[in-house]
PDB file of N, CA and C in Angstrom:
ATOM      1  N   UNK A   1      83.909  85.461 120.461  1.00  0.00           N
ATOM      2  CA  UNK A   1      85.044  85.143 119.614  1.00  0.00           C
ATOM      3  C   UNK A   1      84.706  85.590 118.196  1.00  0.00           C
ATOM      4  N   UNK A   2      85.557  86.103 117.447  1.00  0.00           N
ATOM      5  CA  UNK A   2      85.241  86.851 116.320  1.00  0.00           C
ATOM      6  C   UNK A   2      86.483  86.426 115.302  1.00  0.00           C
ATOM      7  N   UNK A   3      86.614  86.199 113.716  1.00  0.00           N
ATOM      8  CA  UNK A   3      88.028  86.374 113.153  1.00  0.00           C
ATOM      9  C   UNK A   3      87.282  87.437 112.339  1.00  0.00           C
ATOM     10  N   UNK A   4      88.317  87.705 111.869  1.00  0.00           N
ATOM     11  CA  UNK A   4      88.127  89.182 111.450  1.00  0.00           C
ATOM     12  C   UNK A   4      89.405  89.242 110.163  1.00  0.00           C
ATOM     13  N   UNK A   5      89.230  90.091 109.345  1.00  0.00           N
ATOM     14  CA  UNK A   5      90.089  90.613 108.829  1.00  0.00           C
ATOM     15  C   UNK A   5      90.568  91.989 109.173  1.00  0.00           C
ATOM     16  N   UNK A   6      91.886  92.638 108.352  1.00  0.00           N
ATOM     17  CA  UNK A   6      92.687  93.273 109.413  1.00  0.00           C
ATOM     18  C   UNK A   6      91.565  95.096 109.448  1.00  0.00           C
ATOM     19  N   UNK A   7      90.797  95.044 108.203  1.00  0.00           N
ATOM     20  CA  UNK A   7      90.013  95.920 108.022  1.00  0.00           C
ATOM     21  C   UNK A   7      89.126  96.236 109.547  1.00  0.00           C
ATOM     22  N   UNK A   8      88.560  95.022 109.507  1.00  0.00           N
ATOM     23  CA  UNK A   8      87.376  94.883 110.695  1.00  0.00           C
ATOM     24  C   UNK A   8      88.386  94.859 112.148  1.00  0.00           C
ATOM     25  N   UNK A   9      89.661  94.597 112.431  1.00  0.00           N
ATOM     26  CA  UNK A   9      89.891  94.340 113.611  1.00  0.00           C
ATOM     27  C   UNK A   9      89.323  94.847 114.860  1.00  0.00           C
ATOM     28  N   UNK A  10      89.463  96.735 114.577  1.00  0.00           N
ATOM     29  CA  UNK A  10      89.538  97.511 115.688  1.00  0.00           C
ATOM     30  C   UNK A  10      87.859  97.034 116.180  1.00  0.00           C
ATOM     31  N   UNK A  11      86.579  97.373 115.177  1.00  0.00           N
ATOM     32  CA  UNK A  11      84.992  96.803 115.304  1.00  0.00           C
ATOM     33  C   UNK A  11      84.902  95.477 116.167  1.00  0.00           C
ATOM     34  N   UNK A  12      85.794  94.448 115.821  1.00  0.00           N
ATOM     35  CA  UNK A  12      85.649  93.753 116.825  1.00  0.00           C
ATOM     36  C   UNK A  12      86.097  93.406 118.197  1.00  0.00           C
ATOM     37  N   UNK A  13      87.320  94.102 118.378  1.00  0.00           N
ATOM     38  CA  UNK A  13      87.097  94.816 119.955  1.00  0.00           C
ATOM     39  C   UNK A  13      86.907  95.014 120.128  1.00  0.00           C
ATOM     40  N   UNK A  14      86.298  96.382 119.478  1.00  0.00           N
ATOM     41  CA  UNK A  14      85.285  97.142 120.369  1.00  0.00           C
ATOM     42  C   UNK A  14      83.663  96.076 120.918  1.00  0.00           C
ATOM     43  N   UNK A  15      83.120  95.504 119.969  1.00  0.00           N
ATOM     44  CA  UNK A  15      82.254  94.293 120.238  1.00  0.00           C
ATOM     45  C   UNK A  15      82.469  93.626 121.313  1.00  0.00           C
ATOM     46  N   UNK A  16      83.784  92.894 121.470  1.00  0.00           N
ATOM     47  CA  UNK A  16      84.191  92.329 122.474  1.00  0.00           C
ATOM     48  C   UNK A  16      83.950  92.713 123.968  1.00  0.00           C
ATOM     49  N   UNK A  17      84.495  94.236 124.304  1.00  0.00           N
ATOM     50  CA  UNK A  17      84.909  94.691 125.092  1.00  0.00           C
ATOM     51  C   UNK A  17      83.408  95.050 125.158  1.00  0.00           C
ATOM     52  N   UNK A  18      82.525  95.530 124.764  1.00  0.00           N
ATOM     53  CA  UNK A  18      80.936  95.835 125.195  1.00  0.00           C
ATOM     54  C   UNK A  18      80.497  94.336 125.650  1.00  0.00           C
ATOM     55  N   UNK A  19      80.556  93.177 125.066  1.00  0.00           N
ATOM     56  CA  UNK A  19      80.182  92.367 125.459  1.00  0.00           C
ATOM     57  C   UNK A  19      80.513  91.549 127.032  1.00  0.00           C
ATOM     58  N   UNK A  20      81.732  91.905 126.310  1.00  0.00           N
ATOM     59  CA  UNK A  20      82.613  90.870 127.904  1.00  0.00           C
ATOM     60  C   UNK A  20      82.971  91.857 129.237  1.00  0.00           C
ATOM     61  N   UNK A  21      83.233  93.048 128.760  1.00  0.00           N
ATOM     62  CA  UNK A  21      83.807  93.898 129.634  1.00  0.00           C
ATOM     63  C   UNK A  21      85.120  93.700 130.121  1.00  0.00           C
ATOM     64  N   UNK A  22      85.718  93.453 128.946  1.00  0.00           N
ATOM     65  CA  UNK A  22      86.906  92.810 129.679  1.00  0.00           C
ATOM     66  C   UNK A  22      87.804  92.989 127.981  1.00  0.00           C
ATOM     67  N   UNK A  23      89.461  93.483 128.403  1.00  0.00           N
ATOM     68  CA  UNK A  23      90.293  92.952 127.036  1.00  0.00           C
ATOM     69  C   UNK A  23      90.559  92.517 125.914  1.00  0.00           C
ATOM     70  N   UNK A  24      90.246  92.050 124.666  1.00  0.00           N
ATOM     71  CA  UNK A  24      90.244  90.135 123.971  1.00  0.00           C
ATOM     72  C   UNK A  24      91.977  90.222 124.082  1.00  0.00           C
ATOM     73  N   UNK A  25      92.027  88.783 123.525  1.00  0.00           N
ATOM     74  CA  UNK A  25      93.539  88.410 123.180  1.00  0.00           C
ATOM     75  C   UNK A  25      92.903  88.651 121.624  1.00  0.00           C
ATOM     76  N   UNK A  26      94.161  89.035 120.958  1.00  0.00           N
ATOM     77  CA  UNK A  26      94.480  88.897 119.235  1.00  0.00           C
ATOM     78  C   UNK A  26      95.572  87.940 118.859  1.00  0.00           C
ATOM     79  N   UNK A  27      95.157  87.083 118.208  1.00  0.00           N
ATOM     80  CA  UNK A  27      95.528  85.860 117.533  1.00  0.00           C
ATOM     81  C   UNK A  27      95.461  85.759 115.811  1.00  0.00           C
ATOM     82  N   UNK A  28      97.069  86.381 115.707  1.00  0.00           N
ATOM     83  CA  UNK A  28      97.072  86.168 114.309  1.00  0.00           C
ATOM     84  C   UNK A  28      97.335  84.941 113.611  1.00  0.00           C
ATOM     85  N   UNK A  29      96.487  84.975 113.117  1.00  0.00           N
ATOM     86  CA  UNK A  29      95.565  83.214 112.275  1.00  0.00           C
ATOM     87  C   UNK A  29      97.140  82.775 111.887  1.00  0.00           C
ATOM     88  N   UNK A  30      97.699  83.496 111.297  1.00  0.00           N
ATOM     89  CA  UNK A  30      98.945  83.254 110.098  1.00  0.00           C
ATOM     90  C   UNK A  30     100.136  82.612 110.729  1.00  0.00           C
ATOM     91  N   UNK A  31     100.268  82.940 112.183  1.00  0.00           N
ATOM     92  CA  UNK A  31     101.536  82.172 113.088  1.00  0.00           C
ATOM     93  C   UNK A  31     100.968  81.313 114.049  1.00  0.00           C
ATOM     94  N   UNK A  32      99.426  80.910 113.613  1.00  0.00           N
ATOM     95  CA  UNK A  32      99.080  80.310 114.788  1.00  0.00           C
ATOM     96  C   UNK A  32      98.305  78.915 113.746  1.00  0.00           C
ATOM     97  N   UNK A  33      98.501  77.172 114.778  1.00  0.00           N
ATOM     98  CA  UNK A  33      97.654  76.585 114.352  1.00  0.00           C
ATOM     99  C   UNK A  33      97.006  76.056 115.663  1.00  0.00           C
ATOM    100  N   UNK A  34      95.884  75.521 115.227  1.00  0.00           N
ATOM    101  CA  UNK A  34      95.416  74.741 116.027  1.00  0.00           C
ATOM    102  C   UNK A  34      94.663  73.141 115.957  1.00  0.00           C
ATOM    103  N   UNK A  35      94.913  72.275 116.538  1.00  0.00           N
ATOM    104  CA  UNK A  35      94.742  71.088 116.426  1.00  0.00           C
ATOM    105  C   UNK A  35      93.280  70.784 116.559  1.00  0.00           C
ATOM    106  N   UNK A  36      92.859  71.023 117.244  1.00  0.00           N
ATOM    107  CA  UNK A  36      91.226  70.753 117.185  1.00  0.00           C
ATOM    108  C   UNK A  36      90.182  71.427 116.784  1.00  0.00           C
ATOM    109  N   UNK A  37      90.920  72.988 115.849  1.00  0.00           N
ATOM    110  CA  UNK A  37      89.700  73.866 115.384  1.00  0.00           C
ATOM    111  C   UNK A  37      90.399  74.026 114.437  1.00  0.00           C
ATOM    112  N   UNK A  38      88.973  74.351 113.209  1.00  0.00           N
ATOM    113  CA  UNK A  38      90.110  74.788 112.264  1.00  0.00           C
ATOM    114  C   UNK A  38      89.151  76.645 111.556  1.00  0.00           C
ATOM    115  N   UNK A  39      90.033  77.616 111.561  1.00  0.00           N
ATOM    116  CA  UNK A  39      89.245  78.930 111.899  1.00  0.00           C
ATOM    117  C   UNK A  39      88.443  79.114 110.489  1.00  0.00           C
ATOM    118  N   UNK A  40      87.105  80.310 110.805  1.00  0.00           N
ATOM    119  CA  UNK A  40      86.679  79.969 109.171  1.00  0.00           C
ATOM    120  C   UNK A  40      88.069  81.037 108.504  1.00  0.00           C
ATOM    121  N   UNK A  41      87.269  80.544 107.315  1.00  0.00           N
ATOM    122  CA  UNK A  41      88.494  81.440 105.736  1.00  0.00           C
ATOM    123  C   UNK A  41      88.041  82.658 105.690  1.00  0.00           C
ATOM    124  N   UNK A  42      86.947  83.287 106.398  1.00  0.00           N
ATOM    125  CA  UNK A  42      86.435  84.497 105.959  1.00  0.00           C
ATOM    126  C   UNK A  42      85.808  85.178 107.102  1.00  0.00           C
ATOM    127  N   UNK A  43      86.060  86.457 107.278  1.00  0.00           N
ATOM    128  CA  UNK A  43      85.866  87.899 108.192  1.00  0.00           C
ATOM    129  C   UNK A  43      84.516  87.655 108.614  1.00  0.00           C
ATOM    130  N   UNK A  44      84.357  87.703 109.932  1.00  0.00           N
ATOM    131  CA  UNK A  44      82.717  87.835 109.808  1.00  0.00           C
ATOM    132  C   UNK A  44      82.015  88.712 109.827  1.00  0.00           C
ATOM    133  N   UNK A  45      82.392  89.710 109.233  1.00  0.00           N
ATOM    134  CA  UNK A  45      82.256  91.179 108.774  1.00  0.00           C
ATOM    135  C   UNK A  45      82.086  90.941 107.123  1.00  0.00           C
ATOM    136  N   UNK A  46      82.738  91.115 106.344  1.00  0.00           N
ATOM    137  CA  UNK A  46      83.004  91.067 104.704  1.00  0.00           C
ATOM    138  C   UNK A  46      83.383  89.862 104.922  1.00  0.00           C
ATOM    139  N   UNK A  47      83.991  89.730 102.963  1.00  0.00           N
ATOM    140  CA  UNK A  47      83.916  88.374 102.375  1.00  0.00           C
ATOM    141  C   UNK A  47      85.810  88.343 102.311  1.00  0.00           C
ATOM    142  N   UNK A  48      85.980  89.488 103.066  1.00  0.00           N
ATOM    143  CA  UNK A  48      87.883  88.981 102.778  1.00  0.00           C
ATOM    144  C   UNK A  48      88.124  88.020 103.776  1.00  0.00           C
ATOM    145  N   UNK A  49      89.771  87.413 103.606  1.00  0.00           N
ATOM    146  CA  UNK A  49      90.124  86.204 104.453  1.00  0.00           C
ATOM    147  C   UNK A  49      90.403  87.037 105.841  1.00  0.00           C
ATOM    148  N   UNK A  50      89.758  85.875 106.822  1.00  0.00           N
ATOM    149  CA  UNK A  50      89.839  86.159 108.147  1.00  0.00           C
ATOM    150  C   UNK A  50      91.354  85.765 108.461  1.00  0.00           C
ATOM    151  N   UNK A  51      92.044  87.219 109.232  1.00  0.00           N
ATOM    152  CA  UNK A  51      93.409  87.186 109.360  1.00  0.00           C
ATOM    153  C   UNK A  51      93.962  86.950 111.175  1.00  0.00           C
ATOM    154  N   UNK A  52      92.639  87.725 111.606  1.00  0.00           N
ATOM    155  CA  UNK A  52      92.794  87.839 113.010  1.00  0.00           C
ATOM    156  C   UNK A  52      92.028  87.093 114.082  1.00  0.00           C
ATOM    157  N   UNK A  53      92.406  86.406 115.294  1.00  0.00           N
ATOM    158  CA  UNK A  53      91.131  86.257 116.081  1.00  0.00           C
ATOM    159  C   UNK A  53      91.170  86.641 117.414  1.00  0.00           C
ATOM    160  N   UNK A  54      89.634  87.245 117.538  1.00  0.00           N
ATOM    161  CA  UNK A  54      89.898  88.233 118.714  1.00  0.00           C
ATOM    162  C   UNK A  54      89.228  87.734 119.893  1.00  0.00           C
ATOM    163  N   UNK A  55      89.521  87.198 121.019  1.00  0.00           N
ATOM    164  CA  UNK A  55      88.962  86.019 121.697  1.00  0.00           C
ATOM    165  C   UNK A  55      89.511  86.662 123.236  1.00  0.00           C
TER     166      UNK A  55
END
């Protein structure tokens, strides 16, 4: 699971997909909440706000 900003997105599919061998879903942070997590503020790539999550 990765958030990412929109810079980093494509890097972390590709990550994904070496790892898992498999798809991610993309989950944009901005139309999405969630009740029991709350996502970090920042890319885990650079220091911009994490926009995406690629799971």
């Amino acid at each position: 699971m990765y958030v990412v900003c929109k810079e980093h997105l494509e890097l972390a599919i590709e990550m994904f997909v070496d790892e898992y061998e498999d798809a991610p879903d993309i989950v944009d942070l901005k139309d999405t909440e969630f009740s029991d997590w709350d996502p970090p503020v920042q890319c885990s790539h650079c220091e911009q706000a994490g926009k995406f999550l690629v799971v």
